[in-house]
C-alpha atoms as a PDB file:
ATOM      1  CA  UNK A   1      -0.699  -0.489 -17.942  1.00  0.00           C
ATOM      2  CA  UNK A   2      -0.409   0.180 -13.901  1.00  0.00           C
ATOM      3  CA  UNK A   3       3.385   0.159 -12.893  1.00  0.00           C
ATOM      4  CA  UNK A   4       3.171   0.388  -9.227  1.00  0.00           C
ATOM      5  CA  UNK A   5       6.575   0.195  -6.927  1.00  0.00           C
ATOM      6  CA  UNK A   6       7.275  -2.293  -4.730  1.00  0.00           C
ATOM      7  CA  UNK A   7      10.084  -2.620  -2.481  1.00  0.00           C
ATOM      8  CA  UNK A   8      11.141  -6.056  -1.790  1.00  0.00           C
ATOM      9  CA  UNK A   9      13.709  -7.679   1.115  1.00  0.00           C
ATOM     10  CA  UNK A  10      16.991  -8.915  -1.246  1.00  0.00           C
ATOM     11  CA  UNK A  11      19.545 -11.859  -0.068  1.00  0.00           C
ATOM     12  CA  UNK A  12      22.894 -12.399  -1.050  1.00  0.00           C
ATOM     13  CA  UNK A  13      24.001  -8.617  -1.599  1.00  0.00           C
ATOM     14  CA  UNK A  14      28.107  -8.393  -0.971  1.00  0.00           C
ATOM     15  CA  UNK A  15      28.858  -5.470  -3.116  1.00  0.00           C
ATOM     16  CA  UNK A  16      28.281  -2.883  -5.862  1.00  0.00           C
ATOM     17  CA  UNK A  17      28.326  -5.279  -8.693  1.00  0.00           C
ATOM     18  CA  UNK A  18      25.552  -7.428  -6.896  1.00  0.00           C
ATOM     19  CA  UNK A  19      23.221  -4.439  -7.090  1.00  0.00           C
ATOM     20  CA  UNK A  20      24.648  -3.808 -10.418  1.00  0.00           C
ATOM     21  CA  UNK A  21      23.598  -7.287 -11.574  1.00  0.00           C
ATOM     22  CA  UNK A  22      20.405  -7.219  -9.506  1.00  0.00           C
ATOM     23  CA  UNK A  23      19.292  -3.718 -11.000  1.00  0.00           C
ATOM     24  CA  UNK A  24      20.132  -4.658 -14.561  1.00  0.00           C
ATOM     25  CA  UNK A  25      18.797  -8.511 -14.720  1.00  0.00           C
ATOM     26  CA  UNK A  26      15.849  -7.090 -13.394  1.00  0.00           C
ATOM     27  CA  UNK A  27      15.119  -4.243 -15.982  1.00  0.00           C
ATOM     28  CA  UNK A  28      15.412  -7.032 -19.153  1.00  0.00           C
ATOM     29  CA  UNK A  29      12.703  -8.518 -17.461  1.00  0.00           C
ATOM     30  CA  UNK A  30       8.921  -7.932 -19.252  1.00  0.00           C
ATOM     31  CA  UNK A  31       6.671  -5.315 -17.533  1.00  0.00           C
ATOM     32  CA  UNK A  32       9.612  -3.577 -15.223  1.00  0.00           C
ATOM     33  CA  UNK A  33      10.133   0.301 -16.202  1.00  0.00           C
ATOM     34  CA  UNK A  34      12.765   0.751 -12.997  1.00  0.00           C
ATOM     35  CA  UNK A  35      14.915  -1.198 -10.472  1.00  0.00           C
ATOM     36  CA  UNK A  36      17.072   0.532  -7.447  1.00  0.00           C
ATOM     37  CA  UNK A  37      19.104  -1.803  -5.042  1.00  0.00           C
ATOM     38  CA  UNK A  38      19.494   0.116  -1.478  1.00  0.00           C
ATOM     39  CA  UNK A  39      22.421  -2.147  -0.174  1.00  0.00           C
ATOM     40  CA  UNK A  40      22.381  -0.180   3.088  1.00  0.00           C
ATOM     41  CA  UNK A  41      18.735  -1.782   3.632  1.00  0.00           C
ATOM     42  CA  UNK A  42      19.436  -5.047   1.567  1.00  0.00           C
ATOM     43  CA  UNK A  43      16.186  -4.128  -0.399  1.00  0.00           C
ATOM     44  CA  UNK A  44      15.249  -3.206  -3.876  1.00  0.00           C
ATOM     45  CA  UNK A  45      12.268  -1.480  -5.234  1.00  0.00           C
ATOM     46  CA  UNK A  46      11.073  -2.266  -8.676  1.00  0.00           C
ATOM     47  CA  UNK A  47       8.455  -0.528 -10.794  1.00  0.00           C
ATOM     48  CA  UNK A  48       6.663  -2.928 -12.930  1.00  0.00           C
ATOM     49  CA  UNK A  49       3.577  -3.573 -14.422  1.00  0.00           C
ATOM     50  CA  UNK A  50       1.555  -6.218 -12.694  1.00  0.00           C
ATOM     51  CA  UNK A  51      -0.576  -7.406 -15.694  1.00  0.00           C
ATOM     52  CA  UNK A  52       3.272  -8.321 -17.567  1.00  0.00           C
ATOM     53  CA  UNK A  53       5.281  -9.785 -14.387  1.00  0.00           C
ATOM     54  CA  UNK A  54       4.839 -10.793 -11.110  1.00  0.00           C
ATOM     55  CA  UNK A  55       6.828 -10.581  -7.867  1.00  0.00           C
ATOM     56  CA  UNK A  56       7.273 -14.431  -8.434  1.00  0.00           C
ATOM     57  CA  UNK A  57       8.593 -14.162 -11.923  1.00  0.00           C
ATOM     58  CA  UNK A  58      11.073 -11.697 -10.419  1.00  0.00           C
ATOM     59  CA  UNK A  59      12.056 -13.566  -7.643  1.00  0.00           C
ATOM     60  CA  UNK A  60      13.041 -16.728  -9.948  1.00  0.00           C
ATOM     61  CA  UNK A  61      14.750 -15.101 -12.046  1.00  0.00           C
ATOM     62  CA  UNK A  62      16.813 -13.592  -9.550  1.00  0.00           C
ATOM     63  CA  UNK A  63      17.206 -16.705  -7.982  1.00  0.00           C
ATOM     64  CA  UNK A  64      18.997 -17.897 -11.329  1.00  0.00           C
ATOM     65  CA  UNK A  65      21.499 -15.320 -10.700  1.00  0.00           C
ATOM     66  CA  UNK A  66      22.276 -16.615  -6.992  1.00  0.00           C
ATOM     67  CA  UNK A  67      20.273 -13.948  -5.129  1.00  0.00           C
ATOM     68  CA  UNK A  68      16.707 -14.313  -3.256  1.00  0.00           C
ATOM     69  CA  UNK A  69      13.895 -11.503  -3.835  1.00  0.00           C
ATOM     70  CA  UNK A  70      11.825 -12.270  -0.164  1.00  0.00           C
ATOM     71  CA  UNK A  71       8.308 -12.433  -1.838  1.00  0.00           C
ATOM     72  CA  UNK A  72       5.919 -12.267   1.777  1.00  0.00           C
END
């Protein structure tokens, strides 16, 4: 298993309980050890393992929740 970090640009960020709900939906998800939201940067950096998730898989699933993960 390789978790690497990646930080990723995050949309839709108003307040403490969006990073709340960002950082949480994002940990039930297969393969991710870690999630921090910095709402000063609109980002969040997630530790997962590639080989279980992708930034994709991520991104749709926070799209289901009403925020965008910017996948470049």
């Amino acid at each position: 298993m390789s978790i690497s970090p990646t930080t990723f640009p995050i949309k839709g960020i108003h307040c403490n309980g969006c990073a709340h709900l960002i950082e949480e939906t994002l940990k039930e998800q297969p393969g991710v050890s870690s999630a921090a939201v910095n709402r000063a940067a609109n980002t969040v950096t997630v530790a997962f393992d590639a080989q279980a998730s992708t930034p994709m898989a991520l991104a749709r699933v926070l799209a289901a929740a009403g925020y965008e993960l910017v996948v470049e």
